[in-house]
N, C-alpha and C. Protein backbone atom coordinates (compact mmCIF):
# COMPACT_ATOMS: atom_id res chain seq x y z
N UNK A 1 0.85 -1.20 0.00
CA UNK A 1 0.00 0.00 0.00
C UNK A 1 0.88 1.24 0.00
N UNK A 2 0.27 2.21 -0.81
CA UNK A 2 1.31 3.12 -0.92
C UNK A 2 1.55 4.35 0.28
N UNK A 3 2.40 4.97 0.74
CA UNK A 3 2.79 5.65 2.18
C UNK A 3 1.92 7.11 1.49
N UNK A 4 1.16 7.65 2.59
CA UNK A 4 0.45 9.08 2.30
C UNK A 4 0.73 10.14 3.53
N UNK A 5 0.27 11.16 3.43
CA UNK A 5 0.25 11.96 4.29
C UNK A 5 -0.90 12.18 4.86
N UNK A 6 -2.22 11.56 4.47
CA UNK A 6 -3.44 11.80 4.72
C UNK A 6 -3.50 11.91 5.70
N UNK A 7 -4.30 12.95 6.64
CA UNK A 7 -4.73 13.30 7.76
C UNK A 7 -6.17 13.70 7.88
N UNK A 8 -6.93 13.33 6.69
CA UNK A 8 -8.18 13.56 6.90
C UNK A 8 -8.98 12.32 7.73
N UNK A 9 -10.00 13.09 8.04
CA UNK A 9 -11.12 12.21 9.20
C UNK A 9 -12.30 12.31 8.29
N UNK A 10 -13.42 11.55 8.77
CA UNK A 10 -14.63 10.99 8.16
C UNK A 10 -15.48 11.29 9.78
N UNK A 11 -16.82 11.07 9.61
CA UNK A 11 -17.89 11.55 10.85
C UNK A 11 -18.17 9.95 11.01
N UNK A 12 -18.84 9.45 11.88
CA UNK A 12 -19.39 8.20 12.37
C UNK A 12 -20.03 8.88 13.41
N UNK A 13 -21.73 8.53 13.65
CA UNK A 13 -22.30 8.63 14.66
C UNK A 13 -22.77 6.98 14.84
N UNK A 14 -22.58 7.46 16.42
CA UNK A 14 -22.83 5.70 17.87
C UNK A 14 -24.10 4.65 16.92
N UNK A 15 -25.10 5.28 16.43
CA UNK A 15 -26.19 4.55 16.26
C UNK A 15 -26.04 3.70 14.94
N UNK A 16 -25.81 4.26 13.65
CA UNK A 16 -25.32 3.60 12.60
C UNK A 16 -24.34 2.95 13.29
N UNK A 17 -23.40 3.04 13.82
CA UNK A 17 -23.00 1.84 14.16
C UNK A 17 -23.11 0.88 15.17
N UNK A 18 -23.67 1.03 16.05
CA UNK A 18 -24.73 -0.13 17.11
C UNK A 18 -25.85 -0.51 16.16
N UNK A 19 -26.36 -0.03 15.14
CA UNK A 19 -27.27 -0.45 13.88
C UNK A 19 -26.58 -1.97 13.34
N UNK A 20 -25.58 -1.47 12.93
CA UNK A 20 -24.72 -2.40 12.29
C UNK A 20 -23.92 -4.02 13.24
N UNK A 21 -24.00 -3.36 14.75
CA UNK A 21 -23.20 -4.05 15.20
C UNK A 21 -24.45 -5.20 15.70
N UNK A 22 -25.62 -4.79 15.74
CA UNK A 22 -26.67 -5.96 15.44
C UNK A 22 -27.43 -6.66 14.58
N UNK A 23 -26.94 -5.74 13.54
CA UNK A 23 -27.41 -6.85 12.22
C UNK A 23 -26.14 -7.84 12.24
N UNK A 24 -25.03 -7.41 12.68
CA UNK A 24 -23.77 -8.22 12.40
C UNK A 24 -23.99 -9.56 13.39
N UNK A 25 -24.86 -9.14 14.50
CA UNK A 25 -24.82 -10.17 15.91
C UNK A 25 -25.93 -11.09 15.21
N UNK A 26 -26.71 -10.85 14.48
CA UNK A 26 -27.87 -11.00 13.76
C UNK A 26 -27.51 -11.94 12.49
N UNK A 27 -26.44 -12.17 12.09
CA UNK A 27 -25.75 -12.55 10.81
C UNK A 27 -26.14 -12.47 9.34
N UNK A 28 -26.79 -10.95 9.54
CA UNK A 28 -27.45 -10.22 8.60
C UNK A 28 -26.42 -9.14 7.45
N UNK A 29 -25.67 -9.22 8.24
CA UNK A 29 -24.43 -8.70 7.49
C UNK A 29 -22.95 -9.08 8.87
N UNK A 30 -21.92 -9.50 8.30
CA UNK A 30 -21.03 -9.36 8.75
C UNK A 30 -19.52 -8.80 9.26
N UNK A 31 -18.51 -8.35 9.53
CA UNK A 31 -17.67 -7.02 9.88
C UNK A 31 -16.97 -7.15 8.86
N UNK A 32 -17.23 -7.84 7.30
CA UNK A 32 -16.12 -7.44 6.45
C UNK A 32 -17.29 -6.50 5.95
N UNK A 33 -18.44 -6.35 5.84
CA UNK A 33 -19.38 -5.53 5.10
C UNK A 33 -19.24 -4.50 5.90
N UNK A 34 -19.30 -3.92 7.46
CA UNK A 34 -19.06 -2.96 7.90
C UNK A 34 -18.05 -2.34 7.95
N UNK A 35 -16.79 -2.87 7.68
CA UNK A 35 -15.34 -2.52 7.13
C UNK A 35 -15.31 -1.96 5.46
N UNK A 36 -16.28 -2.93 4.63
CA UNK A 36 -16.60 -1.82 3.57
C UNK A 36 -16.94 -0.55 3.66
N UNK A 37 -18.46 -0.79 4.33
CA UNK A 37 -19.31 0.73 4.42
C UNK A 37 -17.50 1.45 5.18
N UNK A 38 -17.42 1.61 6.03
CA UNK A 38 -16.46 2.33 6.88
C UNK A 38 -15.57 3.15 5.75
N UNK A 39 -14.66 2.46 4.70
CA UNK A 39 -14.11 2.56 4.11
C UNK A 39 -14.64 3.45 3.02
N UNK A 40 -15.74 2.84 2.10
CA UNK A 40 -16.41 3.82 1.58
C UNK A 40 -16.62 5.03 1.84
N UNK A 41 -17.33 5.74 3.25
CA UNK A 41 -17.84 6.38 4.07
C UNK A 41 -16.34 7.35 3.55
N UNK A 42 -15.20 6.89 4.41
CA UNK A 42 -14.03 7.70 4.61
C UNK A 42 -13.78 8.44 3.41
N UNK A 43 -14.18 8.11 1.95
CA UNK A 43 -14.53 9.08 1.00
C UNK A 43 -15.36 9.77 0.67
N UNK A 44 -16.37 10.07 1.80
CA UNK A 44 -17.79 10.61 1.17
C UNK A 44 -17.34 12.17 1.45
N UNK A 45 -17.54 12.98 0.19
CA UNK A 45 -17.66 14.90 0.25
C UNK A 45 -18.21 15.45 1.74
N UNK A 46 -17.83 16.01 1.95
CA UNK A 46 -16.98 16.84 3.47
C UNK A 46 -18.36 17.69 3.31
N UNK A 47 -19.37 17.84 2.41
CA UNK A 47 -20.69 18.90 2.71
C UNK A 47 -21.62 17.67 1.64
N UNK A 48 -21.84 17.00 0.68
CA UNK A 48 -23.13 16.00 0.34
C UNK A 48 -22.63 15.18 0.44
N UNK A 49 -21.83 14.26 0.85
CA UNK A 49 -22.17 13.12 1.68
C UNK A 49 -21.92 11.90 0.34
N UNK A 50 -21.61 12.60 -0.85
CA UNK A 50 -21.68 11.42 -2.13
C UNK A 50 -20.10 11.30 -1.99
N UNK A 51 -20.22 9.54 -2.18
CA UNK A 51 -18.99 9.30 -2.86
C UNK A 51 -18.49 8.74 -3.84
N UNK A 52 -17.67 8.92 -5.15
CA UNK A 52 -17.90 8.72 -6.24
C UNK A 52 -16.28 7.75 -6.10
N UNK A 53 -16.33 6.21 -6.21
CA UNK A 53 -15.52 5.42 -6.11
C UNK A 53 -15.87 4.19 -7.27
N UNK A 54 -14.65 3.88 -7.71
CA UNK A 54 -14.91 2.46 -8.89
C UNK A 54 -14.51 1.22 -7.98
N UNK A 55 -14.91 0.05 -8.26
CA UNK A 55 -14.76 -1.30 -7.06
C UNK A 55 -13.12 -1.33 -7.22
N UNK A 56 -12.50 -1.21 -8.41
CA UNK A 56 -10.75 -1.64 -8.37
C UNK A 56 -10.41 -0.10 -7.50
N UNK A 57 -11.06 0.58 -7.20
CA UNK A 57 -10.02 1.91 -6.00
C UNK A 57 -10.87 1.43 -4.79
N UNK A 58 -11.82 0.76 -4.51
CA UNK A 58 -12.47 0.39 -2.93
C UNK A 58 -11.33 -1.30 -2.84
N UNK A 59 -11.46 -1.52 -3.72
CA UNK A 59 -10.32 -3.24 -3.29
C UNK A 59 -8.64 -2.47 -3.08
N UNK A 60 -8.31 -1.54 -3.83
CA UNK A 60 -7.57 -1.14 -3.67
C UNK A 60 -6.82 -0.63 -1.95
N UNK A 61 -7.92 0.32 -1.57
CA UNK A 61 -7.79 0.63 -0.57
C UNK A 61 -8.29 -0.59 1.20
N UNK A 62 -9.05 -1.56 0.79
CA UNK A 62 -9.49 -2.19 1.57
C UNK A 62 -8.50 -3.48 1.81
N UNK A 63 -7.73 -3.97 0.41
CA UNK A 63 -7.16 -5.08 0.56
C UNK A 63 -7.81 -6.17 0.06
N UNK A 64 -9.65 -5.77 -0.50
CA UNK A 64 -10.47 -6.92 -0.50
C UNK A 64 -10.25 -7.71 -1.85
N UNK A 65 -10.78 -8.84 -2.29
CA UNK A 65 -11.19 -9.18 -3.64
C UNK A 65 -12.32 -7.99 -4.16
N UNK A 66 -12.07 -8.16 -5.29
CA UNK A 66 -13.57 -7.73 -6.20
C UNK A 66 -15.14 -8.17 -6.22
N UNK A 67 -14.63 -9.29 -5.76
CA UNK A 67 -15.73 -10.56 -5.06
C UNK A 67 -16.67 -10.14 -4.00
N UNK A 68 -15.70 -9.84 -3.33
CA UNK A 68 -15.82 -9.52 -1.73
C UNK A 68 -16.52 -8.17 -1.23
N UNK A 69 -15.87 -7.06 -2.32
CA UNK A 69 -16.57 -5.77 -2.35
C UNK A 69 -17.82 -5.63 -2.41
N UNK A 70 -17.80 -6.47 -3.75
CA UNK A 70 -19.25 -6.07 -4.85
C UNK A 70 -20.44 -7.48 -3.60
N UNK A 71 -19.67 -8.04 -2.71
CA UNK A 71 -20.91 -8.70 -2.34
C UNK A 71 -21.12 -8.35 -1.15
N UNK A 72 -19.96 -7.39 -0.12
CA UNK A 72 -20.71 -6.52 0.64
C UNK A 72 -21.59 -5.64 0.20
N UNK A 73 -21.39 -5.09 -0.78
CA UNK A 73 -21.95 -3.65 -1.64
C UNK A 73 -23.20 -4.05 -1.50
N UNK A 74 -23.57 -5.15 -2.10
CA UNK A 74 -25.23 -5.46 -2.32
C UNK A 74 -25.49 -5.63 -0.96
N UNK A 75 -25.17 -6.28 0.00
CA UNK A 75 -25.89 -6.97 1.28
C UNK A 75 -26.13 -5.19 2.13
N UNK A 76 -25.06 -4.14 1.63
CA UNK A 76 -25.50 -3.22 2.35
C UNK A 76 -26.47 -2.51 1.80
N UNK A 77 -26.40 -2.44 0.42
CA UNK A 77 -27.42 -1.61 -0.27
C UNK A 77 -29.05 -2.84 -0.20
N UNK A 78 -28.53 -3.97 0.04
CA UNK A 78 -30.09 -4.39 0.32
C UNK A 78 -30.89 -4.15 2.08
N UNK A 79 -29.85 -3.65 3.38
CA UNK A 79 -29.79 -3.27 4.62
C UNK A 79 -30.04 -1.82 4.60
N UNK A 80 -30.42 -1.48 3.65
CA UNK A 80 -30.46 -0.03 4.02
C UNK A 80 -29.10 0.80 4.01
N UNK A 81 -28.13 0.55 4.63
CA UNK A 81 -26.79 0.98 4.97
C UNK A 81 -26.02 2.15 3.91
N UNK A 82 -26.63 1.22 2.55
CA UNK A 82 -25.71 1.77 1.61
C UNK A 82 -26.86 2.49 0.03
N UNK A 83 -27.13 3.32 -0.44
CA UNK A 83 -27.18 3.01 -1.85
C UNK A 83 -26.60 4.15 -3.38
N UNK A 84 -27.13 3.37 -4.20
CA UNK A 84 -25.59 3.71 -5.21
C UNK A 84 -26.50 3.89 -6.78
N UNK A 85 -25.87 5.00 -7.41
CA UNK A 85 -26.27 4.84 -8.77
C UNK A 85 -24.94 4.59 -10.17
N UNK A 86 -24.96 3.68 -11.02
CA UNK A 86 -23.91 3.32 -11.72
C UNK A 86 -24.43 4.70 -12.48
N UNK A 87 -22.74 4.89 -12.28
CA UNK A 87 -22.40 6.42 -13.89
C UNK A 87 -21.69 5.31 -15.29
N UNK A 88 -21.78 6.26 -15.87
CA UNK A 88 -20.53 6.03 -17.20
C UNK A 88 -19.65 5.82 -16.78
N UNK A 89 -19.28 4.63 -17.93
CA UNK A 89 -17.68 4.05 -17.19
C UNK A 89 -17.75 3.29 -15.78
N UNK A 90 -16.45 3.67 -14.94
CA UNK A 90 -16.82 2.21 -14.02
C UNK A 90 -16.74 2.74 -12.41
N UNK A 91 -16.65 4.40 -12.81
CA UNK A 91 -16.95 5.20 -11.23
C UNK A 91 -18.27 4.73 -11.02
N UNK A 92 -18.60 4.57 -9.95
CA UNK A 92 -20.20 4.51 -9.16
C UNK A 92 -20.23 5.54 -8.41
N UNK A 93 -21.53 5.91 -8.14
CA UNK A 93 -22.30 7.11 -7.14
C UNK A 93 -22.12 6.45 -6.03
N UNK A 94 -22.20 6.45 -4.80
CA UNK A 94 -22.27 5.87 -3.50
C UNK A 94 -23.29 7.11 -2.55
N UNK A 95 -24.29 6.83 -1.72
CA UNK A 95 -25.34 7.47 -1.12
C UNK A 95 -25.32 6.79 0.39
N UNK A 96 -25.21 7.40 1.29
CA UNK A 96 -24.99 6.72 2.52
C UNK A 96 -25.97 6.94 3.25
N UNK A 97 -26.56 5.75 4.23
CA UNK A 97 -27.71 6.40 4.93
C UNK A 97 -27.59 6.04 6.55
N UNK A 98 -27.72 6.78 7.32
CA UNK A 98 -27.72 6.94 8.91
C UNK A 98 -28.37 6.11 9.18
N UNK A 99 -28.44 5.29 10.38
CA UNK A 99 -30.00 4.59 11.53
C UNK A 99 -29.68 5.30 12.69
N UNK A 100 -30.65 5.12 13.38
CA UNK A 100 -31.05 5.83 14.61
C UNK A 100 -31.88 4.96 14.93
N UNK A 101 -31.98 4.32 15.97
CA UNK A 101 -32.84 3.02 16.92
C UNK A 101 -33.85 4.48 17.48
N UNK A 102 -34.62 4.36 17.60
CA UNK A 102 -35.18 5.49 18.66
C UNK A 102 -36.69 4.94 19.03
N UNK A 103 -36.95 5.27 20.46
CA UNK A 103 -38.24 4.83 20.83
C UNK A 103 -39.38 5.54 20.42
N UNK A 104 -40.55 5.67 20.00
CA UNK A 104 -41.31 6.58 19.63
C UNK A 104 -43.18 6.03 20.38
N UNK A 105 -43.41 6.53 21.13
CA UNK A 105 -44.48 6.77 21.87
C UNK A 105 -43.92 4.94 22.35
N UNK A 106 -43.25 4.45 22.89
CA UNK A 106 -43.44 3.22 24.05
C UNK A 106 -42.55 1.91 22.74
N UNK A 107 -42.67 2.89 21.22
CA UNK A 107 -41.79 1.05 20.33
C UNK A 107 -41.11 1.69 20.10
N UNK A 108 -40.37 0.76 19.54
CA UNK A 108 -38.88 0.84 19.19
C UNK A 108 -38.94 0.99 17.51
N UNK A 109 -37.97 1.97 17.62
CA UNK A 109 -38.62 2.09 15.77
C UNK A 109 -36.80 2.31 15.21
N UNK A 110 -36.72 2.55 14.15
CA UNK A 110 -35.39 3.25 13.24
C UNK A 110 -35.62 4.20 12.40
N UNK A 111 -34.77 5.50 12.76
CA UNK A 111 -35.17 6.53 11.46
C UNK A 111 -33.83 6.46 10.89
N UNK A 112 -34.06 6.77 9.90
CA UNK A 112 -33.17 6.27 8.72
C UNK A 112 -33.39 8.18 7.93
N UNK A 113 -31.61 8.65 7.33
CA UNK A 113 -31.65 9.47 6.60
C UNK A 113 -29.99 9.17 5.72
N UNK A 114 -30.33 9.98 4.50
CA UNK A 114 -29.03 10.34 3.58
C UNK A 114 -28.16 11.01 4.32
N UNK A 115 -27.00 10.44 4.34
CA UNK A 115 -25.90 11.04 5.08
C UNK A 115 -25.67 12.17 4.20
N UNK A 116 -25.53 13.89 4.35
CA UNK A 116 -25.54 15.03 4.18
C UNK A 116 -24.80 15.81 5.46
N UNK A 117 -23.59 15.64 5.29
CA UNK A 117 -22.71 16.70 6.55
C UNK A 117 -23.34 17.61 6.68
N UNK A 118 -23.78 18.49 5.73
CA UNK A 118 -24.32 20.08 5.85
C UNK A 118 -25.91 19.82 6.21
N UNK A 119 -26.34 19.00 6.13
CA UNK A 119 -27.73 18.62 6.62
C UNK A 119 -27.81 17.81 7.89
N UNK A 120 -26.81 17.88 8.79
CA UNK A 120 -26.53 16.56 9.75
C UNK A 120 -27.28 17.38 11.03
N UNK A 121 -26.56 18.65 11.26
CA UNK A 121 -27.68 19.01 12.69
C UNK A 121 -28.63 19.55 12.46
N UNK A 122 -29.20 19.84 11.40
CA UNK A 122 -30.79 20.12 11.04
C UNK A 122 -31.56 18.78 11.25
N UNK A 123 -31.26 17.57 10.86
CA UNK A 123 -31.45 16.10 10.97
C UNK A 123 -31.62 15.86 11.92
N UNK A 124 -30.42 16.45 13.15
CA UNK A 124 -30.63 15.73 14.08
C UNK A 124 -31.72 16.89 15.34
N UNK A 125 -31.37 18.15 15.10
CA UNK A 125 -32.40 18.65 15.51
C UNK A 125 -33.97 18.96 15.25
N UNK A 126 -34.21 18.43 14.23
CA UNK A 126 -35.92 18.35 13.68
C UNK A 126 -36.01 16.80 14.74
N UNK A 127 -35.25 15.61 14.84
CA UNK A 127 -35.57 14.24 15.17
C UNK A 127 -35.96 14.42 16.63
N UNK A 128 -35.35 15.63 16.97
CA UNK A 128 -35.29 15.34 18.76
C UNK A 128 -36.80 16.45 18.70
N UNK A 129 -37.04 17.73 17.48
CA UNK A 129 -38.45 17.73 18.09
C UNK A 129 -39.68 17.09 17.81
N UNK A 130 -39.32 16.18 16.63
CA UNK A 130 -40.13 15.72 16.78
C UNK A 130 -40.76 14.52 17.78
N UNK A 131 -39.57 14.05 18.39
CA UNK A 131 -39.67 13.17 19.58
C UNK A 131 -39.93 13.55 20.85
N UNK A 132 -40.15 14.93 20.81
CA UNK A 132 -40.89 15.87 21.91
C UNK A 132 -42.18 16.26 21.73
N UNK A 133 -42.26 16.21 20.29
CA UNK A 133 -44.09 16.15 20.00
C UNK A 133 -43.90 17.83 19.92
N UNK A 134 -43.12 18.46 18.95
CA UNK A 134 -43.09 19.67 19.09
C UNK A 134 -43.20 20.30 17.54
N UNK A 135 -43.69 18.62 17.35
CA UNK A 135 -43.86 18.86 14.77
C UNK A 135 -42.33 19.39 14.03
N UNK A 136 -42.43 19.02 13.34
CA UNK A 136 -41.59 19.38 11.68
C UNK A 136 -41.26 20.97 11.64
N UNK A 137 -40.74 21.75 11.72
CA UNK A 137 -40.83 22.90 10.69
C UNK A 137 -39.63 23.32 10.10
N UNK A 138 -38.47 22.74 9.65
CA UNK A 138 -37.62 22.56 8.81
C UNK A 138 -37.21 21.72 7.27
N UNK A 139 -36.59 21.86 6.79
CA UNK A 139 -36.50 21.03 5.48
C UNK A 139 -35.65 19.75 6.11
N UNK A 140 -36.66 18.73 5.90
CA UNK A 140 -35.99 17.26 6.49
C UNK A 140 -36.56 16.21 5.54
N UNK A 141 -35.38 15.56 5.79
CA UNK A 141 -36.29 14.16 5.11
C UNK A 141 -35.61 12.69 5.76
N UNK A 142 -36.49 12.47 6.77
CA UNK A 142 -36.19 11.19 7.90
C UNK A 142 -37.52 10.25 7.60
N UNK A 143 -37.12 8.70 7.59
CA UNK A 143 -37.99 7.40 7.28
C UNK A 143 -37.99 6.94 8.88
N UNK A 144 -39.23 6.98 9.36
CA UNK A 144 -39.00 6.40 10.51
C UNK A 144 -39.97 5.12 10.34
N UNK A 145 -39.15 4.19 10.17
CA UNK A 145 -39.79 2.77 10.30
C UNK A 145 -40.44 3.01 8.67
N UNK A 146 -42.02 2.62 8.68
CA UNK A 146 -42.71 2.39 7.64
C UNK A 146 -43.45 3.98 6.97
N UNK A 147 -43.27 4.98 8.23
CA UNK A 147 -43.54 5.94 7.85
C UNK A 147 -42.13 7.35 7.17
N UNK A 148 -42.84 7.70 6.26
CA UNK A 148 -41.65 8.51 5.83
C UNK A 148 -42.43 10.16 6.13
N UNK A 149 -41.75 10.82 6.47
CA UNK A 149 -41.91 12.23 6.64
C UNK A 149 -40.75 13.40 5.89
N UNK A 150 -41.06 13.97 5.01
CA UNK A 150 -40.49 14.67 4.07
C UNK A 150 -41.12 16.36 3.86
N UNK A 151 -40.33 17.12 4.89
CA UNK A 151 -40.74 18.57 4.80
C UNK A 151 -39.74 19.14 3.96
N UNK A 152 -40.24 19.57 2.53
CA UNK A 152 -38.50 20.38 2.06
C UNK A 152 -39.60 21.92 1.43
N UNK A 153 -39.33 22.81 1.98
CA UNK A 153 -39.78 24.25 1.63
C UNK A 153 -41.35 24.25 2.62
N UNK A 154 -41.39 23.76 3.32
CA UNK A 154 -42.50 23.48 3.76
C UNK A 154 -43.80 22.66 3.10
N UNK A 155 -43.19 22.24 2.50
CA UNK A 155 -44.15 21.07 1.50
C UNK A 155 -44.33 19.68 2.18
N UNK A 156 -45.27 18.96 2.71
CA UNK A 156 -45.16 18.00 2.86
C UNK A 156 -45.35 16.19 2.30
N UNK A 157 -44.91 15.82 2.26
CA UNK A 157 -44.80 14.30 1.27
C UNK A 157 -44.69 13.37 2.22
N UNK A 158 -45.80 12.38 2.78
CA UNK A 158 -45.92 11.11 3.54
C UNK A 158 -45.92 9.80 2.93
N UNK A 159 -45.64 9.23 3.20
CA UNK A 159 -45.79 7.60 2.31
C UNK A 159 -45.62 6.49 3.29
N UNK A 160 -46.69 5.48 3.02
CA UNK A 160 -46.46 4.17 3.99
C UNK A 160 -45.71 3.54 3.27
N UNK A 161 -45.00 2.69 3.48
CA UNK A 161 -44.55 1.47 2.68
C UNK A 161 -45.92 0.59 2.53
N UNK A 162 -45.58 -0.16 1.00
CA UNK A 162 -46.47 -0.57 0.40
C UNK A 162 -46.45 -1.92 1.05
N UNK A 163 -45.25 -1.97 1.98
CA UNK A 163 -45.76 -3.89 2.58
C UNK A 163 -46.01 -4.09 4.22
N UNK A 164 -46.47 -2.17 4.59
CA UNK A 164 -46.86 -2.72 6.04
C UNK A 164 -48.24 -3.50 5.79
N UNK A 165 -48.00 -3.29 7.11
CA UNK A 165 -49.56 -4.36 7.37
C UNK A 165 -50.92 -3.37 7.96
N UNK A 166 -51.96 -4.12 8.01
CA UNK A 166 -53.13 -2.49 8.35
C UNK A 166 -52.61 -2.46 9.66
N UNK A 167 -52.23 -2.93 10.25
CA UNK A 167 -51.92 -3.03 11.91
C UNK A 167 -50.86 -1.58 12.02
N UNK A 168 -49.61 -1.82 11.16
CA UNK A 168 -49.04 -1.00 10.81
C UNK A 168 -49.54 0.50 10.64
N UNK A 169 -49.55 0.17 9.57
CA UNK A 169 -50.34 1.52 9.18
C UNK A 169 -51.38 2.64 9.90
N UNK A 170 -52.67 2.11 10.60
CA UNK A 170 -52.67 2.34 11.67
C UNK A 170 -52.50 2.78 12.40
N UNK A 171 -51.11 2.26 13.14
CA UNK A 171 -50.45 2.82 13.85
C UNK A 171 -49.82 4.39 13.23
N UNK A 172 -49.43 4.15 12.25
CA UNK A 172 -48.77 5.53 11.54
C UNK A 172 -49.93 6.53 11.57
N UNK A 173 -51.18 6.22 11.15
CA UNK A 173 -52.37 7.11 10.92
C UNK A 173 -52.33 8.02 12.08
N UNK A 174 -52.52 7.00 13.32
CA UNK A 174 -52.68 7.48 14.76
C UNK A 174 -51.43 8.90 15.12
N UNK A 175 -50.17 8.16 14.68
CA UNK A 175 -49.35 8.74 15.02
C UNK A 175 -49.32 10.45 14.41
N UNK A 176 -50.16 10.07 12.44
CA UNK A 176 -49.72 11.74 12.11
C UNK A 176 -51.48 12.57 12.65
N UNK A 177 -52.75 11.39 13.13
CA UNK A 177 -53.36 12.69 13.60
C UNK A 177 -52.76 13.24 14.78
N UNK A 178 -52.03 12.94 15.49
CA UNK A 178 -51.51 13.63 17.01
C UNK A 178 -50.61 14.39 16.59
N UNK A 179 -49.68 14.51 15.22
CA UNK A 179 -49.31 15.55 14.56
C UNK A 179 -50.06 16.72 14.81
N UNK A 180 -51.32 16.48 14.05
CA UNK A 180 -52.33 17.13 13.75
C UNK A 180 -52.73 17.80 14.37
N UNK A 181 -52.76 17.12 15.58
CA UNK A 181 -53.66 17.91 17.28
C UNK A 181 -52.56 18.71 17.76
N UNK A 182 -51.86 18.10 17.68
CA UNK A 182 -50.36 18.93 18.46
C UNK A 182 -50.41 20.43 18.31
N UNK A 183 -50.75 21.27 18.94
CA UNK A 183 -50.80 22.76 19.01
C UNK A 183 -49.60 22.92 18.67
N UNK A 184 -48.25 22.32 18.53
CA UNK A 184 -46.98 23.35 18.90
C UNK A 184 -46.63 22.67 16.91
N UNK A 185 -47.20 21.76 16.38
CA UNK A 185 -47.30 21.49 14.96
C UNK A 185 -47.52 23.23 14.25
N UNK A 186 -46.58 23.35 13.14
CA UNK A 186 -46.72 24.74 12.48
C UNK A 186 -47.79 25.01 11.49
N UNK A 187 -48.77 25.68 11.87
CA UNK A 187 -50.68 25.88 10.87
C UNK A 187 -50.19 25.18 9.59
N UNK A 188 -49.38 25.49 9.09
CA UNK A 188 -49.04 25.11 7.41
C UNK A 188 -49.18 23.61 6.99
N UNK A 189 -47.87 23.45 7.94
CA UNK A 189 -48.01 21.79 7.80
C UNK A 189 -49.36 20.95 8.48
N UNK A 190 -50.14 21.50 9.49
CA UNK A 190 -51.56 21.16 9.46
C UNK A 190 -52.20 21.05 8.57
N UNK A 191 -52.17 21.97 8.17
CA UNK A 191 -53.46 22.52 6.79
C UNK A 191 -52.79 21.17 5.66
N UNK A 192 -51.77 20.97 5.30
CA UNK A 192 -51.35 19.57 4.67
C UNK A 192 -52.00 18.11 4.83
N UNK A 193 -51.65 18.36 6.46
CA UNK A 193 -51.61 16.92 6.72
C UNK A 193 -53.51 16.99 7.28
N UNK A 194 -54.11 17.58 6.98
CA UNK A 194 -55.32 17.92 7.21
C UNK A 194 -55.66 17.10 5.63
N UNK A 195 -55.15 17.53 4.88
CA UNK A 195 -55.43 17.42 3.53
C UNK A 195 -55.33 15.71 3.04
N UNK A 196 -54.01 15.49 3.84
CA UNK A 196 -53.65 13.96 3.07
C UNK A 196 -53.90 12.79 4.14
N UNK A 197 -54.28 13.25 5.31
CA UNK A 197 -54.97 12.00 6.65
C UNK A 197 -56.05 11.65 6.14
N UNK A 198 -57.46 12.00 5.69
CA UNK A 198 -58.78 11.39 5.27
C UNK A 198 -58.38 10.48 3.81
N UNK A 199 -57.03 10.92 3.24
CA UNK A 199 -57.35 9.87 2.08
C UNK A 199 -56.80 8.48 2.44
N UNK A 200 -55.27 8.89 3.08
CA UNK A 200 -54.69 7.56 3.58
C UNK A 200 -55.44 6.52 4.98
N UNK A 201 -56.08 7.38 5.22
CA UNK A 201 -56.80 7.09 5.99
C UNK A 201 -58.38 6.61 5.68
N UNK A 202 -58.60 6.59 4.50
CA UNK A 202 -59.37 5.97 3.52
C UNK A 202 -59.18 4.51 2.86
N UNK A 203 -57.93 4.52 2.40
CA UNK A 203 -57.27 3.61 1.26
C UNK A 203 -56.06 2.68 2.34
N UNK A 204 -56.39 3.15 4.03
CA UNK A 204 -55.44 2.03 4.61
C UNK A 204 -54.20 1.74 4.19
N UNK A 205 -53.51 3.30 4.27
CA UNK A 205 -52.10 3.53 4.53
C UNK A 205 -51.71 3.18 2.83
N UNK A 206 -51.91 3.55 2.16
CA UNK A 206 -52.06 3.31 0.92
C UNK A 206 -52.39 4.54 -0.30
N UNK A 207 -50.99 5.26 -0.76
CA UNK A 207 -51.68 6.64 -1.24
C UNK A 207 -51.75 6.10 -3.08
């Protein structure tokens, strides 16, 4: 390996990786796949979070086979962990995404976002109000569990996943009318979610 001067650092927050360190206990992925992501990661842009790497410069730097890369690559991009769009030629896009275990009214849920340095304490300060029941009013875009919540200009965009269950769902309904009620929720995004609760709430989590 060749001798550098590199002194740059990369961010890691506790939860993506206690995320990881139980899918790993889980044998859902194992520590050569989290030694990928890691590695990857250590190239992602210092403000969006993309990293633009070909598999012969990730084996390069890891030590791995080509084998080995490309079959962590998938097990993370099928975990959530990782995902990627092929460019021209044989650079790839790389898109990284956070977990966060977090309890939300008594369960245990995961919010999940695009790793974005310049978007990281807006992320993490919209998560904590909304876990105070204090509503949205920033440009965010966090998946918590089956529900996705997406404020960007004050616009709002909800979506169930198409394979909860009504039990599920449900539950999400419940969760965005107390949005709804929530006095300290901002009129705007009411007047939204006023708009899009009677349909999903029609069609059983289902837009």
């Amino acid at each position: 390996m060749a001798q550098t001067n590199d002194l740059s650092w990369f961010r890691i927050i506790r939860p993506t990786l206690q995320t990881m360190a139980n899918a790993v206990h889980e044998n859902v992925i194992n520590p050569t796949d989290v030694y990928v992501y890691l590695s990857i990661k250590s190239f992602a842009h210092h403000t969006t979070g993309i990293v633009e790497k070909s598999i012969p410069e990730i084996c390069n730097f890891t030590g791995l086979s080509p084998a080995t890369v490309k079959r962590s690559i998938a097990k993370l991009k099928k975990n959530e962990f990782l995902r990627n769009h092929n460019r021209s030629g044989s650079i790839n896009r790389y898109y990284l995404v956070e977990h966060a275990p977090l309890v939300i009214e008594g369960k245990p849920q995961i919010a999940k976002w695009e790793y974005i340095p310049a978007n990281e304490t807006k992320v993490r300060n919209e998560l904590k109000r909304y876990l105070a029941g204090e509503g949205l009013s920033e440009n965010v875009g966090v998946n918590i569990e089956n529900l996705t919540l997406n404020v960007v200009q004050n616009v709002v965009n909800i979506h169930l996943n198409g394979n909860s269950s009504i039990k599920e769902a449900n539950e999400q309904l419940e969760s965005m009318w107390k949005m709804i009620k929530n006095p300290k929720t901002p009129e705007n995004i009411k007047k939204q979610l006023n708009k899009i609760y009677p349909q999903l709430k029609a069609e059983q989590g289902q837009i």
